[in-house]
C-alpha atoms as a PDB file:
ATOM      1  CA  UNK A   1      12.579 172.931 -14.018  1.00  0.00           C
ATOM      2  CA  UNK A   2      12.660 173.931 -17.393  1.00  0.00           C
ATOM      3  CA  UNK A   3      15.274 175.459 -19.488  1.00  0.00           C
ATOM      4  CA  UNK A   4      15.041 179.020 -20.744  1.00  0.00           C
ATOM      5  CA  UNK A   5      14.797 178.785 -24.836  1.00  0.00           C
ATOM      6  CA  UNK A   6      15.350 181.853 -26.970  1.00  0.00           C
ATOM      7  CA  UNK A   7      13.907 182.709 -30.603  1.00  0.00           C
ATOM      8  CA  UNK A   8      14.598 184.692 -32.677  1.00  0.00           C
ATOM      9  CA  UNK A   9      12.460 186.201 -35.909  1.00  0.00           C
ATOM     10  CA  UNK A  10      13.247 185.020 -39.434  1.00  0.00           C
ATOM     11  CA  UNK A  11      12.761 188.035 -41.408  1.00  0.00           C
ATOM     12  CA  UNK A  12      12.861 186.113 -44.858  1.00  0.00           C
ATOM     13  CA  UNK A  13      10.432 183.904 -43.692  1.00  0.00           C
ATOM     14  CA  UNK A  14       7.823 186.333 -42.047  1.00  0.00           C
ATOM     15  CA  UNK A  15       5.624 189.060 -42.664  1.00  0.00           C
ATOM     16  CA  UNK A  16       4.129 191.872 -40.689  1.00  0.00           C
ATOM     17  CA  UNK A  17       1.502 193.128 -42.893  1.00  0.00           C
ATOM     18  CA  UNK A  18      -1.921 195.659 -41.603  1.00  0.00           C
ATOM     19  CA  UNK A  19      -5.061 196.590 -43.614  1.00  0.00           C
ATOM     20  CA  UNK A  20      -7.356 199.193 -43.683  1.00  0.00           C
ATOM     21  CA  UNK A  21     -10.514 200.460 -45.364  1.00  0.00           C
ATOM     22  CA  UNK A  22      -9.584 203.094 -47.954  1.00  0.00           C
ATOM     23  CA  UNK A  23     -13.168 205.022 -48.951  1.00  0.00           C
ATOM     24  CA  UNK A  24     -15.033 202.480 -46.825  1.00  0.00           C
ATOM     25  CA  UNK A  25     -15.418 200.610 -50.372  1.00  0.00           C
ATOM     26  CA  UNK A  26     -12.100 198.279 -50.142  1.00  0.00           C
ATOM     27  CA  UNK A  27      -8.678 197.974 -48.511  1.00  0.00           C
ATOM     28  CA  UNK A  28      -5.190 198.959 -48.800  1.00  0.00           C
ATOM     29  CA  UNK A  29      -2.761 196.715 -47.566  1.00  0.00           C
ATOM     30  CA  UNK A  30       0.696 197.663 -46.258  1.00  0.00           C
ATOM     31  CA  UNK A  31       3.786 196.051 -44.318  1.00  0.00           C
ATOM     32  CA  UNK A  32       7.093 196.733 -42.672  1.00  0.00           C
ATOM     33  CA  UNK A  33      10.487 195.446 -44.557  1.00  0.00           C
ATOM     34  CA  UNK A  34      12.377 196.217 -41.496  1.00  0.00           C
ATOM     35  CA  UNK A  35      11.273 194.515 -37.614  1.00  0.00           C
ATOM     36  CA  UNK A  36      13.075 192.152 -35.260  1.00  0.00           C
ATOM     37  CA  UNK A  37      11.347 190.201 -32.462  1.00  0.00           C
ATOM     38  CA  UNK A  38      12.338 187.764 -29.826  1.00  0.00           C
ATOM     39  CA  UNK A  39      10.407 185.398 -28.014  1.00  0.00           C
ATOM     40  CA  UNK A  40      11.947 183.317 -24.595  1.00  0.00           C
ATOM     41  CA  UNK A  41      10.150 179.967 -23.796  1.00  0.00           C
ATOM     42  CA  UNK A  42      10.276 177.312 -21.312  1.00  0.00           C
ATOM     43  CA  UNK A  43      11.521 174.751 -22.645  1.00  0.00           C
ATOM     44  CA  UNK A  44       9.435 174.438 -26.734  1.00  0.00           C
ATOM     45  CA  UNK A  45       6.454 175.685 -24.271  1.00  0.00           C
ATOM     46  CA  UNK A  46       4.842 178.626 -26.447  1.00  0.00           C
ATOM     47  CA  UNK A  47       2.115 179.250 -23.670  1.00  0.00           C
ATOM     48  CA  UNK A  48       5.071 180.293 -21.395  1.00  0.00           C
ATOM     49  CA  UNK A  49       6.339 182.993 -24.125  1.00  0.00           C
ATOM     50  CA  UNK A  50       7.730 186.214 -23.194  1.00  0.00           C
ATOM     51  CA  UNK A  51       7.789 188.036 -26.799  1.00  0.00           C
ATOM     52  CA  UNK A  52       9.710 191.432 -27.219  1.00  0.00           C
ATOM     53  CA  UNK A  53       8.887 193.036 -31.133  1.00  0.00           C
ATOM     54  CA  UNK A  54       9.838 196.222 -32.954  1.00  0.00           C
ATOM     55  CA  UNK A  55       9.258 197.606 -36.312  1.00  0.00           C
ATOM     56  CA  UNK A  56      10.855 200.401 -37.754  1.00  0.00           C
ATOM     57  CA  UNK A  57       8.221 202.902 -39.103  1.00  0.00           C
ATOM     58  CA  UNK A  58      10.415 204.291 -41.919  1.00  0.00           C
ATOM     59  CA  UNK A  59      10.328 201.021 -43.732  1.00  0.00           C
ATOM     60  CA  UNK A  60       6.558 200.828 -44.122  1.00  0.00           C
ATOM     61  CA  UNK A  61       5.546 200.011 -47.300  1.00  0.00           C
ATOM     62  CA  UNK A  62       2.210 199.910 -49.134  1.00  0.00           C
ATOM     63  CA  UNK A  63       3.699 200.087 -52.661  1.00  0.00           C
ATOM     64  CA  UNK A  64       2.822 203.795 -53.598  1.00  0.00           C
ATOM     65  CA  UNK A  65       5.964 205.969 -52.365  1.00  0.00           C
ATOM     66  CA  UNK A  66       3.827 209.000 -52.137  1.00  0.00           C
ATOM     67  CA  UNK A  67       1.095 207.167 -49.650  1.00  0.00           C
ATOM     68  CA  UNK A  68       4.347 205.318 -48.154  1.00  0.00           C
ATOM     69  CA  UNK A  69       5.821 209.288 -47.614  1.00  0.00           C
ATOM     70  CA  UNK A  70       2.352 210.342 -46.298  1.00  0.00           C
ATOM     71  CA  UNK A  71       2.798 207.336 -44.100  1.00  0.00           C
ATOM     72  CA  UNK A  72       5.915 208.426 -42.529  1.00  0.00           C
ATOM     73  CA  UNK A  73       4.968 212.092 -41.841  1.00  0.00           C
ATOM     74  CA  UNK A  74       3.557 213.589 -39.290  1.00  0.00           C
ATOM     75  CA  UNK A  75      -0.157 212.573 -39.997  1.00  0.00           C
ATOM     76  CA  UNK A  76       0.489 209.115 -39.319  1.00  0.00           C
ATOM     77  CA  UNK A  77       4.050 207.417 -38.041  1.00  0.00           C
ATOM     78  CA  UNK A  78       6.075 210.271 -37.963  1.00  0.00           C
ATOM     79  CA  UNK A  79       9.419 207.823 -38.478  1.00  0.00           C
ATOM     80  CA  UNK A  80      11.292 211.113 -37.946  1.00  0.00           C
ATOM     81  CA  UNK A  81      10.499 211.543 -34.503  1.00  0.00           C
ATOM     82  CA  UNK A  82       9.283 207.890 -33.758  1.00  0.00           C
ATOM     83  CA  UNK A  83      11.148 205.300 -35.450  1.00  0.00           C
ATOM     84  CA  UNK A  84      10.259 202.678 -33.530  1.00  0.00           C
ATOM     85  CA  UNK A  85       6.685 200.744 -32.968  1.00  0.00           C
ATOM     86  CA  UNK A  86       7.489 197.864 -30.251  1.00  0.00           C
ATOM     87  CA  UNK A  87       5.174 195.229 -28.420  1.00  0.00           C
ATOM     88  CA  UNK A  88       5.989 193.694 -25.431  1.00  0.00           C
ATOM     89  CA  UNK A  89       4.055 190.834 -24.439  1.00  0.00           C
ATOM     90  CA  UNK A  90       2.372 190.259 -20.810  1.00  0.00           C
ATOM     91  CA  UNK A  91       0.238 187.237 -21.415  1.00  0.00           C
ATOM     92  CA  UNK A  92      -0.681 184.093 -23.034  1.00  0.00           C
ATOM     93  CA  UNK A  93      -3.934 181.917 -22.472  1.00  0.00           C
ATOM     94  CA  UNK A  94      -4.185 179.131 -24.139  1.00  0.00           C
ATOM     95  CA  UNK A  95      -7.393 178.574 -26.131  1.00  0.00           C
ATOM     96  CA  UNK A  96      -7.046 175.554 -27.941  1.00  0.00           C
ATOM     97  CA  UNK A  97      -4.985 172.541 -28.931  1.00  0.00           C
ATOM     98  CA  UNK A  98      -3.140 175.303 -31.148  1.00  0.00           C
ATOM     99  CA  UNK A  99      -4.373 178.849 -30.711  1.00  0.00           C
ATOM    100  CA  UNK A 100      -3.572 181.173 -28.047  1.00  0.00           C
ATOM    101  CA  UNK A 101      -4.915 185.104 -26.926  1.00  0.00           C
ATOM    102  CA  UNK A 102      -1.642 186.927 -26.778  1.00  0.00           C
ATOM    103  CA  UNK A 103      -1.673 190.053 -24.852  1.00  0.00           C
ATOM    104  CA  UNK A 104       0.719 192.499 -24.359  1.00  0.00           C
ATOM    105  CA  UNK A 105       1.687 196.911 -24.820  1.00  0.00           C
ATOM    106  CA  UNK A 106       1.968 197.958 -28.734  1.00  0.00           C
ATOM    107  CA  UNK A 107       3.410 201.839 -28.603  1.00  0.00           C
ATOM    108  CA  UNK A 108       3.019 204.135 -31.456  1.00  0.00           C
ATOM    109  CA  UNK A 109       4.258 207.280 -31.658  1.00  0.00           C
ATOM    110  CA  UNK A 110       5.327 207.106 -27.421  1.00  0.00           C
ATOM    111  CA  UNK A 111       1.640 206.062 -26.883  1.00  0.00           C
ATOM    112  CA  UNK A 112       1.570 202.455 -24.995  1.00  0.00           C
ATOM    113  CA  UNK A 113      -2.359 200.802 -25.257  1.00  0.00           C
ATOM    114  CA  UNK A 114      -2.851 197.185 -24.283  1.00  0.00           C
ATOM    115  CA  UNK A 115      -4.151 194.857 -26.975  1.00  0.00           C
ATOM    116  CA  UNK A 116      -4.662 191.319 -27.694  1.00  0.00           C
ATOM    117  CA  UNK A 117      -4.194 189.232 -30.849  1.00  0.00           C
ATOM    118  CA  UNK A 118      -5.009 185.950 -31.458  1.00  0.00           C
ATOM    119  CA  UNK A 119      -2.838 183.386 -32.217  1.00  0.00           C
ATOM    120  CA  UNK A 120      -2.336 179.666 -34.375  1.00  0.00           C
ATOM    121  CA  UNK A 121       0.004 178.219 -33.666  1.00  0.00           C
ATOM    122  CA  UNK A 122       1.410 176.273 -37.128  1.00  0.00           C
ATOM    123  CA  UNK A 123       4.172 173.969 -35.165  1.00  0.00           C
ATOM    124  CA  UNK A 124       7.550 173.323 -34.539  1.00  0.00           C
ATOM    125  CA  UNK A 125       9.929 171.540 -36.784  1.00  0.00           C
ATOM    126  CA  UNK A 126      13.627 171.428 -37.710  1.00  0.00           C
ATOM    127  CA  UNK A 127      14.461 173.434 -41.153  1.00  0.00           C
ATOM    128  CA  UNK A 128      16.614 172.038 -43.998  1.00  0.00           C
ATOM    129  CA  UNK A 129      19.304 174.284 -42.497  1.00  0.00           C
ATOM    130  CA  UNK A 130      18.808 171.740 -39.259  1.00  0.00           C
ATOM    131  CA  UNK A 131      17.178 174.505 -37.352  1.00  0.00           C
ATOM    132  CA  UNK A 132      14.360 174.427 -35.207  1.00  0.00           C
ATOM    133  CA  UNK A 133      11.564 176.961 -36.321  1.00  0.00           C
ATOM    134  CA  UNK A 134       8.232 177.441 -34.815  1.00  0.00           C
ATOM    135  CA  UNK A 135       5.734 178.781 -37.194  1.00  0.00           C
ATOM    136  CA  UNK A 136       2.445 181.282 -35.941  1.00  0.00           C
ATOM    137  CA  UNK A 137      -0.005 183.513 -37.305  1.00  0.00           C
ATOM    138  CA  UNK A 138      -1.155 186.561 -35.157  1.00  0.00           C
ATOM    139  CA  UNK A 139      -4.413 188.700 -36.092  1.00  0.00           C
ATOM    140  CA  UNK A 140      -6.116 191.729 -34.550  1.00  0.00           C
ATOM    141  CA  UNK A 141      -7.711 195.024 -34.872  1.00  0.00           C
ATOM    142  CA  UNK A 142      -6.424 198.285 -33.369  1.00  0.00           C
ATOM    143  CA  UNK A 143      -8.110 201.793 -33.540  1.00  0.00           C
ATOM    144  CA  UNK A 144      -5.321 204.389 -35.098  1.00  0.00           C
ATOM    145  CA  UNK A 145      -6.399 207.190 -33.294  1.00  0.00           C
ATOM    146  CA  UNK A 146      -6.012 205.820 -29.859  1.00  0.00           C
ATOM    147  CA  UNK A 147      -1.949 205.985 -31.215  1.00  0.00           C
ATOM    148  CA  UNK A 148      -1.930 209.048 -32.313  1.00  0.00           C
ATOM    149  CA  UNK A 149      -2.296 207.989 -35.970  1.00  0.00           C
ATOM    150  CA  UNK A 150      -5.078 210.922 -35.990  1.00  0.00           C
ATOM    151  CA  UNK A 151      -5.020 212.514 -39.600  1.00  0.00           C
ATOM    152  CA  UNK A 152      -8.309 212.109 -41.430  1.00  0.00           C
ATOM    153  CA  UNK A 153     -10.016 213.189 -44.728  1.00  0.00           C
ATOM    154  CA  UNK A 154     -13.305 213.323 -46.235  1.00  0.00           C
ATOM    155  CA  UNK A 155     -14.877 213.061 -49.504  1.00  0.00           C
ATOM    156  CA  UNK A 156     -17.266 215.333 -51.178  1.00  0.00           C
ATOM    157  CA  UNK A 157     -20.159 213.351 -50.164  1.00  0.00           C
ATOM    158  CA  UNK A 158     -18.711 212.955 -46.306  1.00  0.00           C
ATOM    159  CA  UNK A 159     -17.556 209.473 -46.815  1.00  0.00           C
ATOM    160  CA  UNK A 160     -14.018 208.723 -44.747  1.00  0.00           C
ATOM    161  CA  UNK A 161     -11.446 208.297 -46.601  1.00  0.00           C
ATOM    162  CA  UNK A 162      -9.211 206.529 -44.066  1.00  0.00           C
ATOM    163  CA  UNK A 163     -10.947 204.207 -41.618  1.00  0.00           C
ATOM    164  CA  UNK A 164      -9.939 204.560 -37.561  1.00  0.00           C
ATOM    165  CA  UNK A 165      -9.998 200.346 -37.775  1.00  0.00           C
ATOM    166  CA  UNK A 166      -6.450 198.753 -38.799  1.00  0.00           C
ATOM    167  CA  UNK A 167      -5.978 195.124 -39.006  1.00  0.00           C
ATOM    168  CA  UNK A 168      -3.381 193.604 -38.042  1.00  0.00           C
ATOM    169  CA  UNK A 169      -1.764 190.390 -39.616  1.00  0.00           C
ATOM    170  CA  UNK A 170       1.189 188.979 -38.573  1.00  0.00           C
ATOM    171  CA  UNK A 171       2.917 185.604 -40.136  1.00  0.00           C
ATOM    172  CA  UNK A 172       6.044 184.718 -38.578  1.00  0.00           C
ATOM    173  CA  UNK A 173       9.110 181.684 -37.825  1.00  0.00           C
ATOM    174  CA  UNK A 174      10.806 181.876 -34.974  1.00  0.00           C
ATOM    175  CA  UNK A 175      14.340 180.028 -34.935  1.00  0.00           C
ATOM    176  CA  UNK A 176      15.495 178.764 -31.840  1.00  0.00           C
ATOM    177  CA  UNK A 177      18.642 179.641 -30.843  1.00  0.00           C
END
């Protein structure tokens, strides 16, 4: 029997970033500053993770304080009312030597959908600091509106100007504790 590990996020060494199609023409990419996340293996076993994440939706930033503001309302986050988004994770299949399908609950705004992300896995190793970090990369796609995120505009010619489609892009080192 395996021991119980437990990991915690670096947040100076990881990034929770989304992007989505502004006009339909190109993208705006955003991130949160703020998030924590914690992951329990067996053992250094990643396909045996049990990952808990939040991010705090007043700390989304996309580098424009009045689209940041806009962000935060009630159109999209509202960080007033929910300041929280959280995943919990529910399972992991292994699909290669170092990628995985992660799938858990992501809640927006008290709305709870399942999705699934992919995930590489970069490694394990021990840090300057003589800590051992595990490195990943998670990716996916959510719809907005299936969270509530449900504002929308339209050009004079009818085009969107927000997409439903949000992609998600996570980079992240866990440090074993």
């Amino acid at each position: 029997m395996s021991t119980k590990t437990i990991w915690e996020i670096d947040p100076l060494h990881s990034q929770i970033q989304f992007k989505v199609r502004h006009l339909v023409i190109s993208n705006v990419t955003g991130k949160f500053n703020k998030f924590s996340a914690t992951m329990e293996t067996d053992g250094d076993d990643v396909s045996t993770a049990k990952i808990n994440f939040e991010a705090d939706t007043n700390s989304v930033d996309t580098g424009i304080g009045d689209r940041d503001n806009h962000l935060k309302g009630n159109d999209f986050f509202d960080a007033e009312n929910h300041p929280k988004i959280s995943f919990r994770s529910k399972k992991v299949e292994k699909t290669g030597d170092d990628t995985y399908k992660l799938t858990g609950d992501l809640t927006i705004r008290n709305t709870t959908k399942e999705i699934t992300l992919d995930v590489e896995h970069g490694g394990i190793m021990v840090d300057m600091y003589g800590r051992t970090v595990a490195g990943f990369e998670l990716t996916g796609k959510i719809n907005r509106k299936e969270f509530g995120l449900t504002w929308s505009g339209m050009t004079e010619s009818g085009g969107v100007v927000v997409s439903d489609d949000v992609k998600l892009n996570l980079n992240v080192e866990m440090v074993k504790k």
